[in-house]
PDB file of N, CA and C in Angstrom:
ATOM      1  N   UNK A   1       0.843  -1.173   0.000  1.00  0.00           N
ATOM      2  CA  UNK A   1       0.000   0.000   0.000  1.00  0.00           C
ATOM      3  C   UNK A   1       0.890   1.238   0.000  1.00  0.00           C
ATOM      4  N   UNK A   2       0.659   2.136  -0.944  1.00  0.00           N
ATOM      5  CA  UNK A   2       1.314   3.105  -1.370  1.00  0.00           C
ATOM      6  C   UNK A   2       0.682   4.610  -0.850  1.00  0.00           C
ATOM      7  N   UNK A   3       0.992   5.533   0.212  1.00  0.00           N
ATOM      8  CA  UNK A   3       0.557   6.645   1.167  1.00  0.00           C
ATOM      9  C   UNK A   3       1.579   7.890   0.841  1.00  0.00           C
ATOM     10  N   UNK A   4       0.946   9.102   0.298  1.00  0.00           N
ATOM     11  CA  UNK A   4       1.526   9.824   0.115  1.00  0.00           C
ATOM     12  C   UNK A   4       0.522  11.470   0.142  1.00  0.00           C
ATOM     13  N   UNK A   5       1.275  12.637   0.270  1.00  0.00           N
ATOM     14  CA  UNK A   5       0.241  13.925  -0.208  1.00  0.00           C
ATOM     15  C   UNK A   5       1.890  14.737  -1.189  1.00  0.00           C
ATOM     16  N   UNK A   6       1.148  15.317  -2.215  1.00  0.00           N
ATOM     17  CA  UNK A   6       1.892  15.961  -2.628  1.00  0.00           C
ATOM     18  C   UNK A   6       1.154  17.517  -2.575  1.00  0.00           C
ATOM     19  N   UNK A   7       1.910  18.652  -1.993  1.00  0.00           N
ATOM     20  CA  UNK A   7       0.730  19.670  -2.219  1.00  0.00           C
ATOM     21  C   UNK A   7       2.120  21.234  -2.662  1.00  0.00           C
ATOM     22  N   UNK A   8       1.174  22.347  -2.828  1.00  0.00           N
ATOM     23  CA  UNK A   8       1.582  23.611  -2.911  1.00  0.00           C
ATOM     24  C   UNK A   8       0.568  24.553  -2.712  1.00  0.00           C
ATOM     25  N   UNK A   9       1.499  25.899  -2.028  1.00  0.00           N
ATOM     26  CA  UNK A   9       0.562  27.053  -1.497  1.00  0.00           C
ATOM     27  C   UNK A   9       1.005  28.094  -2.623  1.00  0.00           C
ATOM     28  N   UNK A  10      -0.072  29.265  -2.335  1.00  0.00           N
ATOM     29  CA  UNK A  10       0.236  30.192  -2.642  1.00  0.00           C
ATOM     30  C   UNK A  10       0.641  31.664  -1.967  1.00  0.00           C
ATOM     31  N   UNK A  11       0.969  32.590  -1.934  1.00  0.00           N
ATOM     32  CA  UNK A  11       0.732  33.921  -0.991  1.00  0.00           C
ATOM     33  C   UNK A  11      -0.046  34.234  -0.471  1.00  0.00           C
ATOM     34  N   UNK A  12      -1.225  33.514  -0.349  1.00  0.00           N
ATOM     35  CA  UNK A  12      -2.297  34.061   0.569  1.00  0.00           C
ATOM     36  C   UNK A  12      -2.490  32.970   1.605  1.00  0.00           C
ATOM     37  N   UNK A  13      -1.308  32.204   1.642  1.00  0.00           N
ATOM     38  CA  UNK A  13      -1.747  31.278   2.779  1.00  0.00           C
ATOM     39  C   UNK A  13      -2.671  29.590   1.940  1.00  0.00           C
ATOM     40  N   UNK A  14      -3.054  29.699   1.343  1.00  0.00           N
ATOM     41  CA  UNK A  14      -4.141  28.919   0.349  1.00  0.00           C
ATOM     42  C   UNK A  14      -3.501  27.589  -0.366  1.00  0.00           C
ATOM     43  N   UNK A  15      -3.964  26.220  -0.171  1.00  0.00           N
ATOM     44  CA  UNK A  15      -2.964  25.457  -0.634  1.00  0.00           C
ATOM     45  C   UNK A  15      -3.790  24.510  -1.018  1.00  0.00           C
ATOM     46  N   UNK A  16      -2.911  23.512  -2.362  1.00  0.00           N
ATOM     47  CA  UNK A  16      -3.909  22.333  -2.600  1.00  0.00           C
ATOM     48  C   UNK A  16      -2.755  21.297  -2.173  1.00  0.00           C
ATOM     49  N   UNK A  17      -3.592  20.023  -2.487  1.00  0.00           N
ATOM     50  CA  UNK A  17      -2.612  19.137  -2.118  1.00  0.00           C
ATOM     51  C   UNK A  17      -3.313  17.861  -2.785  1.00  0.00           C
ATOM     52  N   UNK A  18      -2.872  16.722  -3.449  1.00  0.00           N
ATOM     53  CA  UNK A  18      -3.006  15.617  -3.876  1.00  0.00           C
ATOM     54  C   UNK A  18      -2.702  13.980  -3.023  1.00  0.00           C
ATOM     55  N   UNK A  19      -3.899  13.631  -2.244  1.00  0.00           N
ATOM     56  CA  UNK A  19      -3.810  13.106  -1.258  1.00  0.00           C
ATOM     57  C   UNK A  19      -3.722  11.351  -2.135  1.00  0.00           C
ATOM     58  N   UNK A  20      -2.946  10.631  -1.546  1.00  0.00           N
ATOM     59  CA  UNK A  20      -3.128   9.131  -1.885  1.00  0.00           C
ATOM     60  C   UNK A  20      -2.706   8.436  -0.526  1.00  0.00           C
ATOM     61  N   UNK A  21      -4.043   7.697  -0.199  1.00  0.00           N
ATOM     62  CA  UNK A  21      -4.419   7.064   0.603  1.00  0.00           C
ATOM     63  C   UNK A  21      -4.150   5.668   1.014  1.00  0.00           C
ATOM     64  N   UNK A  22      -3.573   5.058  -0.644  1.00  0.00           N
ATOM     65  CA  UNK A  22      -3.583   3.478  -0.732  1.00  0.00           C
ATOM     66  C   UNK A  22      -5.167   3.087  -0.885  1.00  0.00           C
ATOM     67  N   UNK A  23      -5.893   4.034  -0.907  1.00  0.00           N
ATOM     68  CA  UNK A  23      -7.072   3.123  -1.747  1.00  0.00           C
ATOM     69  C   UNK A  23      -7.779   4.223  -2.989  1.00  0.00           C
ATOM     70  N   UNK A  24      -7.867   5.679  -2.433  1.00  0.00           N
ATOM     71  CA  UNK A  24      -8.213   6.876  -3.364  1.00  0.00           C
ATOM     72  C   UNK A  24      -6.936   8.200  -3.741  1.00  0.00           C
ATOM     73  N   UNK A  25      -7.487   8.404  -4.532  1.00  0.00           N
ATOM     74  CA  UNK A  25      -6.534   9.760  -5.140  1.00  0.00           C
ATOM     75  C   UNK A  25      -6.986  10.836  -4.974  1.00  0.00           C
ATOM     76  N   UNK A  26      -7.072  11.835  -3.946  1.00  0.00           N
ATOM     77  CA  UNK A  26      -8.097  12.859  -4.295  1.00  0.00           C
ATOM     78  C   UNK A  26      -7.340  13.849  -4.518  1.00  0.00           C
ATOM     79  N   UNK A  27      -7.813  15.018  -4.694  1.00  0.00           N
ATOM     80  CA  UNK A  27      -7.132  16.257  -5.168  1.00  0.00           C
ATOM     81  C   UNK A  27      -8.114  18.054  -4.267  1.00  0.00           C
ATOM     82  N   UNK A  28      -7.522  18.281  -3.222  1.00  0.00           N
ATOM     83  CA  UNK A  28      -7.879  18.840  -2.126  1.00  0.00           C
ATOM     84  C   UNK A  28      -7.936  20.618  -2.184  1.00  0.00           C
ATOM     85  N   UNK A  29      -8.553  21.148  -2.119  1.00  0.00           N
ATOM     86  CA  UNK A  29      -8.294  22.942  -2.133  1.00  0.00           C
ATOM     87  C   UNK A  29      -8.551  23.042  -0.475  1.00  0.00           C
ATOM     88  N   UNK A  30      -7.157  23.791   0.153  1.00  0.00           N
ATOM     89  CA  UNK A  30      -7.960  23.625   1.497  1.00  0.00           C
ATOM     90  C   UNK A  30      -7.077  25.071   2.382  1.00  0.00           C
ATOM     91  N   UNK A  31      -7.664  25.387   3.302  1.00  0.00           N
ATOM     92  CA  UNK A  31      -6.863  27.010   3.698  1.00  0.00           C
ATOM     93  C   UNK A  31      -6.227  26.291   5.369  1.00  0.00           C
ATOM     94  N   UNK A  32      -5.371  25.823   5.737  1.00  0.00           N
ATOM     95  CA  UNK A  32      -4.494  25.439   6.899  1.00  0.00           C
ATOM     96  C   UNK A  32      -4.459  26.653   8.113  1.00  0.00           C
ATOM     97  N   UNK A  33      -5.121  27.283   8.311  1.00  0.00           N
ATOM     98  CA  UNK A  33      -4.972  28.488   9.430  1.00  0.00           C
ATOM     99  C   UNK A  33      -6.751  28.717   9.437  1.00  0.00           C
ATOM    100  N   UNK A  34      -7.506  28.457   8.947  1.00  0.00           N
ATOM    101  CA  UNK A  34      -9.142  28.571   9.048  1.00  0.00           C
ATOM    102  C   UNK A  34      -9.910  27.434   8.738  1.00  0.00           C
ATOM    103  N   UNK A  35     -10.571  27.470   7.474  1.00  0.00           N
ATOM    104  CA  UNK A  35     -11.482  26.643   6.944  1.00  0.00           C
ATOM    105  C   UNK A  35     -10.893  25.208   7.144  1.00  0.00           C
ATOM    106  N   UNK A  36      -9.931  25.252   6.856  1.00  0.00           N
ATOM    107  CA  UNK A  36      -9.872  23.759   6.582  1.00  0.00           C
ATOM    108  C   UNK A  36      -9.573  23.409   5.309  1.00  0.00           C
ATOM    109  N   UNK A  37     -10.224  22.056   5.001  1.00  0.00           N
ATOM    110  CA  UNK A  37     -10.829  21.881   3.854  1.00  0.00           C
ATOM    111  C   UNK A  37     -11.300  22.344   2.908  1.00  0.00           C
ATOM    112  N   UNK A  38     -11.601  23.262   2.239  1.00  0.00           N
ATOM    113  CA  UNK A  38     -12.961  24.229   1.302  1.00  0.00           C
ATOM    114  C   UNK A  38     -13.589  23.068   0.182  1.00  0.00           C
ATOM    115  N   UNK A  39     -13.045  22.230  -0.371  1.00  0.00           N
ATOM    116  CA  UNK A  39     -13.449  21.828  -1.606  1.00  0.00           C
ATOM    117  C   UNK A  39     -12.396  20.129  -2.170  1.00  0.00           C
ATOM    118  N   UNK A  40     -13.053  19.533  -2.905  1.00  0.00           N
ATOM    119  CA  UNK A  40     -12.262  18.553  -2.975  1.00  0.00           C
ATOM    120  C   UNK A  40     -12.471  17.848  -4.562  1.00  0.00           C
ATOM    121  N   UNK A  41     -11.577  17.285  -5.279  1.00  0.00           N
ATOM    122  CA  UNK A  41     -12.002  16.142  -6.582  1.00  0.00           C
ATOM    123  C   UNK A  41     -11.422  14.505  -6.525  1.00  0.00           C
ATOM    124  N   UNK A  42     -12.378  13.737  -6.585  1.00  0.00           N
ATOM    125  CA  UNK A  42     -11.971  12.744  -6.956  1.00  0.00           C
ATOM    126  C   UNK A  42     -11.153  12.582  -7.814  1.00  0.00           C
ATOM    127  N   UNK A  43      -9.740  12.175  -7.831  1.00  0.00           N
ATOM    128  CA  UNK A  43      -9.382  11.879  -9.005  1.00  0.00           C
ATOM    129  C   UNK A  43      -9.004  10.275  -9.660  1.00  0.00           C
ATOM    130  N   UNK A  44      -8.699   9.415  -8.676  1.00  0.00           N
ATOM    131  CA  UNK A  44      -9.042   8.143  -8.920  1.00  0.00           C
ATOM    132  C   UNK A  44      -9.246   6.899  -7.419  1.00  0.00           C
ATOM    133  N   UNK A  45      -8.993   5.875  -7.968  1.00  0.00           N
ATOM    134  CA  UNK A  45      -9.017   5.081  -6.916  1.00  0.00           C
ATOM    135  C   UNK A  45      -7.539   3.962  -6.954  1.00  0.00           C
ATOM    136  N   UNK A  46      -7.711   3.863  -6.067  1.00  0.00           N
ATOM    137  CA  UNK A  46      -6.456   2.491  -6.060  1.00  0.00           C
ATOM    138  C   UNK A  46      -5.102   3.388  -6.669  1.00  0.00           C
ATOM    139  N   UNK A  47      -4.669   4.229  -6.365  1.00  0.00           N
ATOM    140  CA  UNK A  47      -3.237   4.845  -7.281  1.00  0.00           C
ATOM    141  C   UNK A  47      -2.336   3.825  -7.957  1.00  0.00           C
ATOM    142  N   UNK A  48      -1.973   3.133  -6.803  1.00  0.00           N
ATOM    143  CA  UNK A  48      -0.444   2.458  -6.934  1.00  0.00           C
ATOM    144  C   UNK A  48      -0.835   0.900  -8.166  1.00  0.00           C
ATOM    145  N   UNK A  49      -2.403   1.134  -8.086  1.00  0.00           N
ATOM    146  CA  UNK A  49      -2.942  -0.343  -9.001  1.00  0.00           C
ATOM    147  C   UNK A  49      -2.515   0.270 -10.571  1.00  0.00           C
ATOM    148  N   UNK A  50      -3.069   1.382 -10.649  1.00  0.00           N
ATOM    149  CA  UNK A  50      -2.903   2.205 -11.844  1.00  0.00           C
ATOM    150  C   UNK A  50      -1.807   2.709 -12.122  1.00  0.00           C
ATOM    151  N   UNK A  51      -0.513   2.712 -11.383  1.00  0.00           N
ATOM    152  CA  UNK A  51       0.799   2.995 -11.651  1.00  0.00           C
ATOM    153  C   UNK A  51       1.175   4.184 -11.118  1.00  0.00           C
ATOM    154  N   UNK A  52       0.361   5.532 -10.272  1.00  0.00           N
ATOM    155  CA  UNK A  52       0.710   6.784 -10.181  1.00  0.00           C
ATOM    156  C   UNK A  52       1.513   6.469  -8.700  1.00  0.00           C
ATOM    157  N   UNK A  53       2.837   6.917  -8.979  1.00  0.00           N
ATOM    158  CA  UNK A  53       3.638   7.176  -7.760  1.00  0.00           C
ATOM    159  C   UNK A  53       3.889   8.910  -7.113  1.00  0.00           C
ATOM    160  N   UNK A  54       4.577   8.543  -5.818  1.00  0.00           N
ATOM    161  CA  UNK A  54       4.816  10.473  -5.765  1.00  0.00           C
ATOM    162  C   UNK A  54       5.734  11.340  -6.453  1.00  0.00           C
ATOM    163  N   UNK A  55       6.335  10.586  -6.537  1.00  0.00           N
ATOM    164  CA  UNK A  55       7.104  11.047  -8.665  1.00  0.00           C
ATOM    165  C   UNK A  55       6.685  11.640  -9.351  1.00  0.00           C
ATOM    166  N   UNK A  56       5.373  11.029  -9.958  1.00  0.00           N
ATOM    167  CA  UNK A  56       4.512  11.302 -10.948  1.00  0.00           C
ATOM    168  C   UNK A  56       3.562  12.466 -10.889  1.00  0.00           C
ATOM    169  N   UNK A  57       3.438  12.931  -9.371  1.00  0.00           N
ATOM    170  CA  UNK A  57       2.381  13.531  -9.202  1.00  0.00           C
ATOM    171  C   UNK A  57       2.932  15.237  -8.931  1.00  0.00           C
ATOM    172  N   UNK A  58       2.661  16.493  -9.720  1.00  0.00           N
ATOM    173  CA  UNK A  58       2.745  18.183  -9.149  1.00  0.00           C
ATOM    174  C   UNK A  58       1.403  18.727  -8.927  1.00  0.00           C
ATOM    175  N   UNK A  59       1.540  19.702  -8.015  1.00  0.00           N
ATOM    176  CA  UNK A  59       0.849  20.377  -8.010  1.00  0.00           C
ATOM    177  C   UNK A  59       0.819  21.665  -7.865  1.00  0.00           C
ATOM    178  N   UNK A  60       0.306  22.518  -8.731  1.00  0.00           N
ATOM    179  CA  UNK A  60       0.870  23.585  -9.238  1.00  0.00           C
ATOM    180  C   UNK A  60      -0.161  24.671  -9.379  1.00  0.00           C
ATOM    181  N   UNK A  61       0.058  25.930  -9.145  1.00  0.00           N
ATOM    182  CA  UNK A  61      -0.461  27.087  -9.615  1.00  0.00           C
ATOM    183  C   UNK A  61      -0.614  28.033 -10.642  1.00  0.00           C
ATOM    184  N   UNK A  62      -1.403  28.492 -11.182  1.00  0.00           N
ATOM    185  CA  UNK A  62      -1.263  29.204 -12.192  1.00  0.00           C
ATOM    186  C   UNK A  62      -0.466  30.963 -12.082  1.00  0.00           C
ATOM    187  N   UNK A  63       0.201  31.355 -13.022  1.00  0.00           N
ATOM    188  CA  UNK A  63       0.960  32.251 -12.537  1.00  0.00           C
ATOM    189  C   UNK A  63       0.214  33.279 -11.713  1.00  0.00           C
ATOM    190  N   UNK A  64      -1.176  34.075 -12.682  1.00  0.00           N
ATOM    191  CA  UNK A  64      -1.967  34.334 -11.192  1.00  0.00           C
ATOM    192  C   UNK A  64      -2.517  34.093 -10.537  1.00  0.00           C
ATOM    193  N   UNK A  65      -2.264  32.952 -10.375  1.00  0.00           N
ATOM    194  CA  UNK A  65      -3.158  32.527  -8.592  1.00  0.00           C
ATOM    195  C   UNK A  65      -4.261  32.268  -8.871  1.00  0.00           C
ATOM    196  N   UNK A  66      -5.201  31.920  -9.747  1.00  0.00           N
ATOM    197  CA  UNK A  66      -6.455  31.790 -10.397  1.00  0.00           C
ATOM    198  C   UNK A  66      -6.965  30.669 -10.277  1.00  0.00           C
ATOM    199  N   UNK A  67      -5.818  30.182 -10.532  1.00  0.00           N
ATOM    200  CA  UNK A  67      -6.186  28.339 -10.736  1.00  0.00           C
ATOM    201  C   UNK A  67      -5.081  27.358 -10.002  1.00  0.00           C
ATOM    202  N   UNK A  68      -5.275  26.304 -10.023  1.00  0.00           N
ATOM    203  CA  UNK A  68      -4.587  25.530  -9.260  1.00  0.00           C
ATOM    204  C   UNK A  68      -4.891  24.031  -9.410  1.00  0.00           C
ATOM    205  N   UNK A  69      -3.911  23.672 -10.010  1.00  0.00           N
ATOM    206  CA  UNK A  69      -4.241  22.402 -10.966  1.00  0.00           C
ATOM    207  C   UNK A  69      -3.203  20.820 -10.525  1.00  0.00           C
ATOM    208  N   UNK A  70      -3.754  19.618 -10.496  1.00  0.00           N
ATOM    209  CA  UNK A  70      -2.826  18.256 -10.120  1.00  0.00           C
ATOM    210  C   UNK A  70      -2.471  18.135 -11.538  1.00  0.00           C
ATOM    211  N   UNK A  71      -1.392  17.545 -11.649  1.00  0.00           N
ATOM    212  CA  UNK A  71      -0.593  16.768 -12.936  1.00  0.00           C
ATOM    213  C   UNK A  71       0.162  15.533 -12.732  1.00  0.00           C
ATOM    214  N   UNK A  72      -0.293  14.439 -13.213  1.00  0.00           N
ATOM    215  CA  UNK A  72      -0.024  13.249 -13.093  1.00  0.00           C
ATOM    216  C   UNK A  72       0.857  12.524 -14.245  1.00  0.00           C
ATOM    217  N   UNK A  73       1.940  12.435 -14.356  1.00  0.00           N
ATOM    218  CA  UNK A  73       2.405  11.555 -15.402  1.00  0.00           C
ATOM    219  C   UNK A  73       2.545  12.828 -16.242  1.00  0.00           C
ATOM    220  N   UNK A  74       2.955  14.591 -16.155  1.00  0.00           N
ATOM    221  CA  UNK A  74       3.242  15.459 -16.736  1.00  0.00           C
ATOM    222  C   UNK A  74       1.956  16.123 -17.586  1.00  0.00           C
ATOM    223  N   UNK A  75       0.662  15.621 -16.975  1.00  0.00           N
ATOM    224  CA  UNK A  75      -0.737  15.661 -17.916  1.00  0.00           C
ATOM    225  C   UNK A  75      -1.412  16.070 -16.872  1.00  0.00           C
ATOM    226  N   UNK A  76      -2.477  17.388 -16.820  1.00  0.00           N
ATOM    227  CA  UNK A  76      -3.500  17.888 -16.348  1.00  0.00           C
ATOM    228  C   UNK A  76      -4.426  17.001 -16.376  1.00  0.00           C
ATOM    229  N   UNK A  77      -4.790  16.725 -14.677  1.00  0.00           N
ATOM    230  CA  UNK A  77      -5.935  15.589 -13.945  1.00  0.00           C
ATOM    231  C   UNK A  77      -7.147  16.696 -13.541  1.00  0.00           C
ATOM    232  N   UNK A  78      -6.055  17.723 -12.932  1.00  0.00           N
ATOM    233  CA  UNK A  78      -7.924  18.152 -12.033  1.00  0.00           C
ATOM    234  C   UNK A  78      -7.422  19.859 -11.778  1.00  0.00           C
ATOM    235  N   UNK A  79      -8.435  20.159 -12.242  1.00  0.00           N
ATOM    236  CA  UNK A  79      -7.919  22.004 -11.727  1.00  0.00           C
ATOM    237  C   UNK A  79      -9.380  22.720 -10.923  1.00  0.00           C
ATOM    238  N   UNK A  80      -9.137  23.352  -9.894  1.00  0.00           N
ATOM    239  CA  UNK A  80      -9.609  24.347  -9.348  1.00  0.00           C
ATOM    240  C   UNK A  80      -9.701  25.556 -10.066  1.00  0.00           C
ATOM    241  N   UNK A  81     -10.653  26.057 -10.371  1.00  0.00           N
ATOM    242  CA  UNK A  81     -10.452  27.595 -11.375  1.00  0.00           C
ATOM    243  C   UNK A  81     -11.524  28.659 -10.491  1.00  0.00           C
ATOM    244  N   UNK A  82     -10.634  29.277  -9.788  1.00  0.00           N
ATOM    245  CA  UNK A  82     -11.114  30.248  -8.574  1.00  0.00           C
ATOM    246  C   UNK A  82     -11.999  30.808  -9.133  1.00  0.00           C
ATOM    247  N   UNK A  83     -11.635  31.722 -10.475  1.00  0.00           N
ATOM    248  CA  UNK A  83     -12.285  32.946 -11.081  1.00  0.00           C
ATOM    249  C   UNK A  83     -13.566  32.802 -11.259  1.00  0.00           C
ATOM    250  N   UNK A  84     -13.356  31.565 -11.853  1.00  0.00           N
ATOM    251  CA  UNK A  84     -14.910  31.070 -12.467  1.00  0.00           C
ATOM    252  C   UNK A  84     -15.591  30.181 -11.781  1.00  0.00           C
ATOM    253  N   UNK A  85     -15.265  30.433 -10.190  1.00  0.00           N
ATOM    254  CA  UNK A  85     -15.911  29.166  -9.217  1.00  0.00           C
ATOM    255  C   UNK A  85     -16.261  27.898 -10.052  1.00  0.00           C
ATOM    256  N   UNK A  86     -15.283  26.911 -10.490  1.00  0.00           N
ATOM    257  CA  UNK A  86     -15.028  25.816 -11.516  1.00  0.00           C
ATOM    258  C   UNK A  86     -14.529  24.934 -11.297  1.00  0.00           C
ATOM    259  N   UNK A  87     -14.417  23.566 -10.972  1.00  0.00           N
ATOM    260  CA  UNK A  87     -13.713  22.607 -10.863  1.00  0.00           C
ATOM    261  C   UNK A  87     -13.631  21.474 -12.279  1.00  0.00           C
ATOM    262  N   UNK A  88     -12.583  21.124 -12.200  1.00  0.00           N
ATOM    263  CA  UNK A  88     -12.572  20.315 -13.598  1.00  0.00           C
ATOM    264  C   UNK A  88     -11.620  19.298 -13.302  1.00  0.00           C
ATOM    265  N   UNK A  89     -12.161  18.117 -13.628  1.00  0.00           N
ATOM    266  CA  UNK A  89     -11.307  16.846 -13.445  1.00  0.00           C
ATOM    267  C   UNK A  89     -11.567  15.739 -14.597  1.00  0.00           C
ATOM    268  N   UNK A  90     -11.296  14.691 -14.810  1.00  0.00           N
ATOM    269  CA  UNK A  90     -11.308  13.759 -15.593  1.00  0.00           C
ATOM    270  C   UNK A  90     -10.173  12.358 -14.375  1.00  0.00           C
ATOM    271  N   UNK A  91     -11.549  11.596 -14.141  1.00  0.00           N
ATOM    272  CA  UNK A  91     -11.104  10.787 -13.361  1.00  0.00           C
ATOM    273  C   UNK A  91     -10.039   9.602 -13.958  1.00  0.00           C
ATOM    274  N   UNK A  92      -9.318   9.362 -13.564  1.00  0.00           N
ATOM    275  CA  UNK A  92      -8.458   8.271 -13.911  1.00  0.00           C
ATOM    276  C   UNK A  92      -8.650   6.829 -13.610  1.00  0.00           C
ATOM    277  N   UNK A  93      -8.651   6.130 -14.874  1.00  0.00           N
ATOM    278  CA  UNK A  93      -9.099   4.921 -14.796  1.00  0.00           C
ATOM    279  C   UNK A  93      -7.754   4.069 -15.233  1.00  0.00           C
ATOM    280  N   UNK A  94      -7.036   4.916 -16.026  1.00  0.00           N
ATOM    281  CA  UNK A  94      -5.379   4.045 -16.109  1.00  0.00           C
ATOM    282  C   UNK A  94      -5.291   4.898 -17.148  1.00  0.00           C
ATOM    283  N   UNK A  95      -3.738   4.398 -17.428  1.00  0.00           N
ATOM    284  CA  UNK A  95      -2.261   5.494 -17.951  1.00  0.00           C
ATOM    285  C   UNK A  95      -2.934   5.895 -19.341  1.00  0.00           C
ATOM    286  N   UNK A  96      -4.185   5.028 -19.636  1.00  0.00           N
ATOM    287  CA  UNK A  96      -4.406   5.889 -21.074  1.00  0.00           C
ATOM    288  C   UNK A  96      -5.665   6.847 -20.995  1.00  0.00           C
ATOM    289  N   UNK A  97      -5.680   7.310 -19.305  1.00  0.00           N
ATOM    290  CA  UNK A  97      -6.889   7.845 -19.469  1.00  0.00           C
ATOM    291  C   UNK A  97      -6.354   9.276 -20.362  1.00  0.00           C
ATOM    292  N   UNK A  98      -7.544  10.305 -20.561  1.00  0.00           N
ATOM    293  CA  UNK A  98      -7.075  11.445 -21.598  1.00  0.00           C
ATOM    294  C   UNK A  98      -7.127  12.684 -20.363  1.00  0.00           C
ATOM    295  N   UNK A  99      -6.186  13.129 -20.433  1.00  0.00           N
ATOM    296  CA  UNK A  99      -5.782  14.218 -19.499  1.00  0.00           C
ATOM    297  C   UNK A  99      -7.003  15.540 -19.818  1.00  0.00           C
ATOM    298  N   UNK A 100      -6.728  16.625 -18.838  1.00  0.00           N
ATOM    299  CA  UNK A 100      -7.775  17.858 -19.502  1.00  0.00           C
ATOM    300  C   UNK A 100      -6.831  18.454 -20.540  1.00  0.00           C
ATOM    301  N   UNK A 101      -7.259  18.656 -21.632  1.00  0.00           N
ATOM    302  CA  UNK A 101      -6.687  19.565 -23.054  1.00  0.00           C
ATOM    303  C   UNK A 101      -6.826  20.914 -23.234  1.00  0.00           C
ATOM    304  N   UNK A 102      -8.346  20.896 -23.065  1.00  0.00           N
ATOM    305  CA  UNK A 102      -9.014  22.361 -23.151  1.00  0.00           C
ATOM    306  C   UNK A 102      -7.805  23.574 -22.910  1.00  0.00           C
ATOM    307  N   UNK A 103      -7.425  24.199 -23.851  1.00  0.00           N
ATOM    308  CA  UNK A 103      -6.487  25.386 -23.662  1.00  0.00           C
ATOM    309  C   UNK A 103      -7.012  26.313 -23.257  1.00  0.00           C
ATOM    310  N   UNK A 104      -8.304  26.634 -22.910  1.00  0.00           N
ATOM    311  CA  UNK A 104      -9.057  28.214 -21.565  1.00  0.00           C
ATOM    312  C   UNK A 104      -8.324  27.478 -20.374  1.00  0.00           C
ATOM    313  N   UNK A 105      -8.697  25.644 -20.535  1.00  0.00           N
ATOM    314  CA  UNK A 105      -8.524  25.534 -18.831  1.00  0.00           C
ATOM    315  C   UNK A 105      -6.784  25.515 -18.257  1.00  0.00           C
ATOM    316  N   UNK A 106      -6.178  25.172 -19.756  1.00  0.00           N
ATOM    317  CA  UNK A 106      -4.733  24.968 -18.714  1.00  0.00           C
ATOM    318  C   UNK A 106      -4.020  26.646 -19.135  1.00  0.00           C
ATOM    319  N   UNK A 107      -4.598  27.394 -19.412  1.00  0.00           N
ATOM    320  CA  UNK A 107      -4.332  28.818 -19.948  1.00  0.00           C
ATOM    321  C   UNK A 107      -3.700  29.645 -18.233  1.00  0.00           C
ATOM    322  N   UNK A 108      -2.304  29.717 -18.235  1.00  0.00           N
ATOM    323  CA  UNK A 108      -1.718  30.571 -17.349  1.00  0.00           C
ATOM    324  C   UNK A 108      -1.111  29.390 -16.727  1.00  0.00           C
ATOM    325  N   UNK A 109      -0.877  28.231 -16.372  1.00  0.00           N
ATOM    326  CA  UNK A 109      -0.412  27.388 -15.917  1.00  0.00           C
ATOM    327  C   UNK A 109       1.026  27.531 -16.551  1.00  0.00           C
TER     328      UNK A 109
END
């Protein structure tokens, strides 16, 4: 069983993080000094069945702070898009799932 979080903040305190559990993958928006938690995406189940290690996994911000997106295997899984109160994911079912493409959504990343 494979247990890991990979995460990143930004300047306002504000951070995501990509949780693997050894049974789910989730992908977390959460504020560490208040709320908590705020928001969350499934992004798969079983990681280590499907091949994603903590290697594989960033998590990253957009240059302004807008968005905030997991990347798995160098491919957009799941983004938070503040501006447009938006979440966007494409769950992973294995290495050929199809990453997000959409160029609005990975636009500033």
């Amino acid at each position: 069983m494979s247990k890991f979080v990979v995460e990143a903040g930004n300047d306002e305190g504000l951070f995501c993080f990509f949780e693997d559990d050894g049974d789910t993958g989730y992908f977390y928006f959460y504020e560490p000094d208040g709320v908590g938690i705020i928001d969350h995406l499934h992004i798969c189940d079983y990681p280590k069945k499907i091949g994603i290690r903590k290697k594989d996994v960033e998590v990253i911000w957009s240059n302004d702070y807008q968005k905030c997106g997991v990347k798995i295997w160098d491919k957009m899984f799941g983004i938070f898009d503040f501006a447009s109160n938006n979440k966007i994911r494409h769950y992973i079912r294995n290495r050929e799932t199809a990453p997000i493409t959409d160029p609005s959504l990975l636009e500033g990343f």
